[in-house]
C-alpha atoms as a PDB file:
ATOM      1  CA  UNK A   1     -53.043  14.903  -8.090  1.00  0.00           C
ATOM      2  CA  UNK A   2     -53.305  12.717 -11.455  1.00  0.00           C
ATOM      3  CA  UNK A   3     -56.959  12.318 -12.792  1.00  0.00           C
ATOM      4  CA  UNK A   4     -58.926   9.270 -12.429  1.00  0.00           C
ATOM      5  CA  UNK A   5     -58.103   6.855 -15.048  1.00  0.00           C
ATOM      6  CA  UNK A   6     -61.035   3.801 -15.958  1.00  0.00           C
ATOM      7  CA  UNK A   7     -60.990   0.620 -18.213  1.00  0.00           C
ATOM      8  CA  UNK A   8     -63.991   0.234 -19.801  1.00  0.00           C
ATOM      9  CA  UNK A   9     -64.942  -2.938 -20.405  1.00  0.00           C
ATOM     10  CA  UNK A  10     -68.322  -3.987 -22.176  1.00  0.00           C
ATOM     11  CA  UNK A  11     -70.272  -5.599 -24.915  1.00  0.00           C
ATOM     12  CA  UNK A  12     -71.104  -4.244 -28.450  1.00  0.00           C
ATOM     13  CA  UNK A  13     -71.887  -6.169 -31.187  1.00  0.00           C
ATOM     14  CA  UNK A  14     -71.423  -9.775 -30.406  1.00  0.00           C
ATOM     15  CA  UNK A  15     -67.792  -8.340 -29.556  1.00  0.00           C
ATOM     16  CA  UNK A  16     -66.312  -7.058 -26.143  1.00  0.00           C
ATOM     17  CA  UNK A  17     -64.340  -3.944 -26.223  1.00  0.00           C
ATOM     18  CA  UNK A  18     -62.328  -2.430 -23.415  1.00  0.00           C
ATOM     19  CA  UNK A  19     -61.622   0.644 -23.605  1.00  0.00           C
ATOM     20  CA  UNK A  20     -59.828   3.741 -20.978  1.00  0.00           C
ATOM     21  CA  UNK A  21     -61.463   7.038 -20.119  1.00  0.00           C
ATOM     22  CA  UNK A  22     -60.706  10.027 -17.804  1.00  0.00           C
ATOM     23  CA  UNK A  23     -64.645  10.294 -16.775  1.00  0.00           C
ATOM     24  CA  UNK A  24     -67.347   7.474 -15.987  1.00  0.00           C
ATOM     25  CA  UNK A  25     -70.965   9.304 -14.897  1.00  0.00           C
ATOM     26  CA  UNK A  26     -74.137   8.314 -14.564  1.00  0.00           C
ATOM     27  CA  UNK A  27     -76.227   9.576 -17.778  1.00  0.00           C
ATOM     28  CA  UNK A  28     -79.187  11.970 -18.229  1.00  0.00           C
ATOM     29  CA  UNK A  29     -80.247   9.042 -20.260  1.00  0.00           C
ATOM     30  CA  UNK A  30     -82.597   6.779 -18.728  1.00  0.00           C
ATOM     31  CA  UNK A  31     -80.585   3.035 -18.476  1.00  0.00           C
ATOM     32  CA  UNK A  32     -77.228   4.544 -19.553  1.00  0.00           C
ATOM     33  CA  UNK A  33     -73.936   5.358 -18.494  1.00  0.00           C
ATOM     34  CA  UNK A  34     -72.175   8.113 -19.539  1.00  0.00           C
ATOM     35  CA  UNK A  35     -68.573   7.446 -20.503  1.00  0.00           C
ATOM     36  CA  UNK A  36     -66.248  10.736 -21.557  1.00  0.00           C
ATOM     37  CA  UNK A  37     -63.062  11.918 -22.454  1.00  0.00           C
ATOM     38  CA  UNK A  38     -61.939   8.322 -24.373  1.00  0.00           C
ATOM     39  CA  UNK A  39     -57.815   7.926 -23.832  1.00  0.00           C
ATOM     40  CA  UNK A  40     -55.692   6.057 -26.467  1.00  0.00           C
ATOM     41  CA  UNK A  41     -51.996   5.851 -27.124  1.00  0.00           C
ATOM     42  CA  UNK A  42     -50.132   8.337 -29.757  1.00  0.00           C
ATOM     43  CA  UNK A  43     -47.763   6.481 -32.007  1.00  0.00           C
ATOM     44  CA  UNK A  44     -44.869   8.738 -33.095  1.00  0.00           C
ATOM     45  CA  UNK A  45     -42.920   5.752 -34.062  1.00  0.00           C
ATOM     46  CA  UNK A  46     -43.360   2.994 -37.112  1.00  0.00           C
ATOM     47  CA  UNK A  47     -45.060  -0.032 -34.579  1.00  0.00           C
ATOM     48  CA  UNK A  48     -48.968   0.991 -34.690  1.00  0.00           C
ATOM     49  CA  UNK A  49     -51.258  -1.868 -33.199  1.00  0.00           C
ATOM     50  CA  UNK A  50     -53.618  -2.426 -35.367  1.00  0.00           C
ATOM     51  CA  UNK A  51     -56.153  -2.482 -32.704  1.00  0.00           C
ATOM     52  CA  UNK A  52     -56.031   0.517 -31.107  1.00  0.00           C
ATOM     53  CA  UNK A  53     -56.385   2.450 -34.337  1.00  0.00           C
ATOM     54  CA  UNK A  54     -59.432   0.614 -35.184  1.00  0.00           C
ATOM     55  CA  UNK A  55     -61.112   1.437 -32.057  1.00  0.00           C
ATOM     56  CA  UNK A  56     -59.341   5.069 -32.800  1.00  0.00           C
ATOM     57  CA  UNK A  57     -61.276   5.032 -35.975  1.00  0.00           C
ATOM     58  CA  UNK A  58     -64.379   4.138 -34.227  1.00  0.00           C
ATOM     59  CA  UNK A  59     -64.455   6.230 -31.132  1.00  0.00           C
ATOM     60  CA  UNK A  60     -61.513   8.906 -32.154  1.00  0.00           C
ATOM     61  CA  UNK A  61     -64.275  11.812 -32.738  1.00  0.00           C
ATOM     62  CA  UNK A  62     -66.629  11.096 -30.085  1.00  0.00           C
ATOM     63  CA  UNK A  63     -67.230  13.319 -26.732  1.00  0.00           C
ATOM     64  CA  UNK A  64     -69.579  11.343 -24.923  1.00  0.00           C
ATOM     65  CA  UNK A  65     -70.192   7.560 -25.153  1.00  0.00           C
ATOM     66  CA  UNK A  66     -73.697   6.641 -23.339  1.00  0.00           C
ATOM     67  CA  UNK A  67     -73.427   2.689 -23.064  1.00  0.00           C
ATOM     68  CA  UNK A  68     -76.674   0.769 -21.984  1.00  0.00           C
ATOM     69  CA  UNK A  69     -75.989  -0.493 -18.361  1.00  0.00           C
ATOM     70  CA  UNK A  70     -76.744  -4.116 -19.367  1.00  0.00           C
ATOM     71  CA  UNK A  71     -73.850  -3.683 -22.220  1.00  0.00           C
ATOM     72  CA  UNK A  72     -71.443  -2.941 -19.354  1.00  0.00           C
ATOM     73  CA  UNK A  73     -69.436  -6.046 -17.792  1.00  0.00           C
ATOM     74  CA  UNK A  74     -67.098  -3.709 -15.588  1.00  0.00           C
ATOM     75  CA  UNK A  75     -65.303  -0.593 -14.901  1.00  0.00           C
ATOM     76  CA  UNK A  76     -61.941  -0.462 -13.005  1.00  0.00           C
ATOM     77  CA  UNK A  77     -60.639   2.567 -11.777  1.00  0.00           C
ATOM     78  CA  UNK A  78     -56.326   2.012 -13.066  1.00  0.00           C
ATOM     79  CA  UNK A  79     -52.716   3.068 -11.920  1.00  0.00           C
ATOM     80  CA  UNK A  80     -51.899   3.418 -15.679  1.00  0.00           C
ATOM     81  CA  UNK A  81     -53.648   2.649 -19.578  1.00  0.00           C
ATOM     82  CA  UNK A  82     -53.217  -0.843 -20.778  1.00  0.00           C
ATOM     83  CA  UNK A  83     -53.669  -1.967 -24.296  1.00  0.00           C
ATOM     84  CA  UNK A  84     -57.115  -1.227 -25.279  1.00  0.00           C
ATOM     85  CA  UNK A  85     -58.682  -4.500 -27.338  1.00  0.00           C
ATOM     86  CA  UNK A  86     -61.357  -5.987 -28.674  1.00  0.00           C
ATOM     87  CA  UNK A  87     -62.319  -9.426 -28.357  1.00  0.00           C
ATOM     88  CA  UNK A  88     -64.658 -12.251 -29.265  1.00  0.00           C
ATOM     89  CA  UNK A  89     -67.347 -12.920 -26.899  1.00  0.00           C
ATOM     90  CA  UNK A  90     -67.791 -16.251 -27.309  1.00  0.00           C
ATOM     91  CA  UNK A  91     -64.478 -17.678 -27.077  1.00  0.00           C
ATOM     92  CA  UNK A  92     -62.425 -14.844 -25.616  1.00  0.00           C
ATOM     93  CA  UNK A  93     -59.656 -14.130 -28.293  1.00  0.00           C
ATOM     94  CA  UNK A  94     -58.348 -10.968 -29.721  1.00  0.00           C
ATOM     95  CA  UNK A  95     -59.845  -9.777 -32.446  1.00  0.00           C
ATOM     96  CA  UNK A  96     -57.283  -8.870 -35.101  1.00  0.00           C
ATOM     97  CA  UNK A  97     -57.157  -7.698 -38.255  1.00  0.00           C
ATOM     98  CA  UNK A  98     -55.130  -9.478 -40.396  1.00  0.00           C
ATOM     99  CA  UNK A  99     -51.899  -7.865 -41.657  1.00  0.00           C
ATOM    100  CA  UNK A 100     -53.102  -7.530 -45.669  1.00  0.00           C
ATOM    101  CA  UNK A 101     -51.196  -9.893 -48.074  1.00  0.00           C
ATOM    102  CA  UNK A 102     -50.350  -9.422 -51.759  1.00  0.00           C
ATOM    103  CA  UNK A 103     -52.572 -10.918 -54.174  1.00  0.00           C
ATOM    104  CA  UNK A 104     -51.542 -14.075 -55.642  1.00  0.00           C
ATOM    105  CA  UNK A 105     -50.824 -13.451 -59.285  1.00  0.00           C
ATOM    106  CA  UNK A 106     -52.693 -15.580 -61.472  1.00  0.00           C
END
C-alpha cells in the first residue's frame, strides 16, 4: 500500500504556498500543526522550475514544519504530487522569479 500523500496549502508571509508531504499530525505545540517529511520533484534533466527550487531552498533541510492552524487554508489528501507553487494572496498569481537578464551596457 502507497503512503498517504497531502498538499499543503497555507499562508506565510503575505504569500500562499502549497506545498506536498508524506505526514500531516497534530503538534505538541499548542495552536500548531505538525507537517513532516516535505516531498519535491528531482530534476535529472536541464528544465528546473524555478519555483520548486525556491521553496527547495527554503524548506529542503527541514524535518518538521509546525504551521499555526490559522495560517492553514487546507490540506488534501492526493492520488499523485502536483507542482508545488507559491502565489500572491491578494490577487492569486504565481509568484515567479524572473529569468535574470544581461545588463544593458552603458
Amino acid at each position: 500500500m502507497a503512503k498517504s500523500l497531502y498538499k499543503i496549502t497555507f499562508h506565510n508571509h503575505g504569500k500562499v504556498y502549497e506545498l506536498y508531504a508524506r505526514s500531516v499530525a497534530g503538534s505538541s505545540l499548542w495552536g500548531f500543526t505538525e507537517v513532516a517529511d516535505l516531498v519535491f520533484d528531482v530534476h535529472d534533466g536541464l528544465v528546473i522550475d524555478p519555483t520548486e527550487e525556491r521553496l527547495r531552498d527554503e524548506f529542503g533541510g527541514t524535518r518538521v514544519l509546525h504551521l499555526p492552524m490559522q495560517s492553514i487554508i487546507r490540506i488534501e489528501e492526493v492520488e499523485k504530487k502536483g507542482q508545488a507553487v507559491i502565489r500572491d494572496a491578494a490577487t492569486g498569481e504565481k509568484v515567479v522569479t524572473p529569468f535574470p537578464l544581461p545588463a544593458k551596457p552603458r
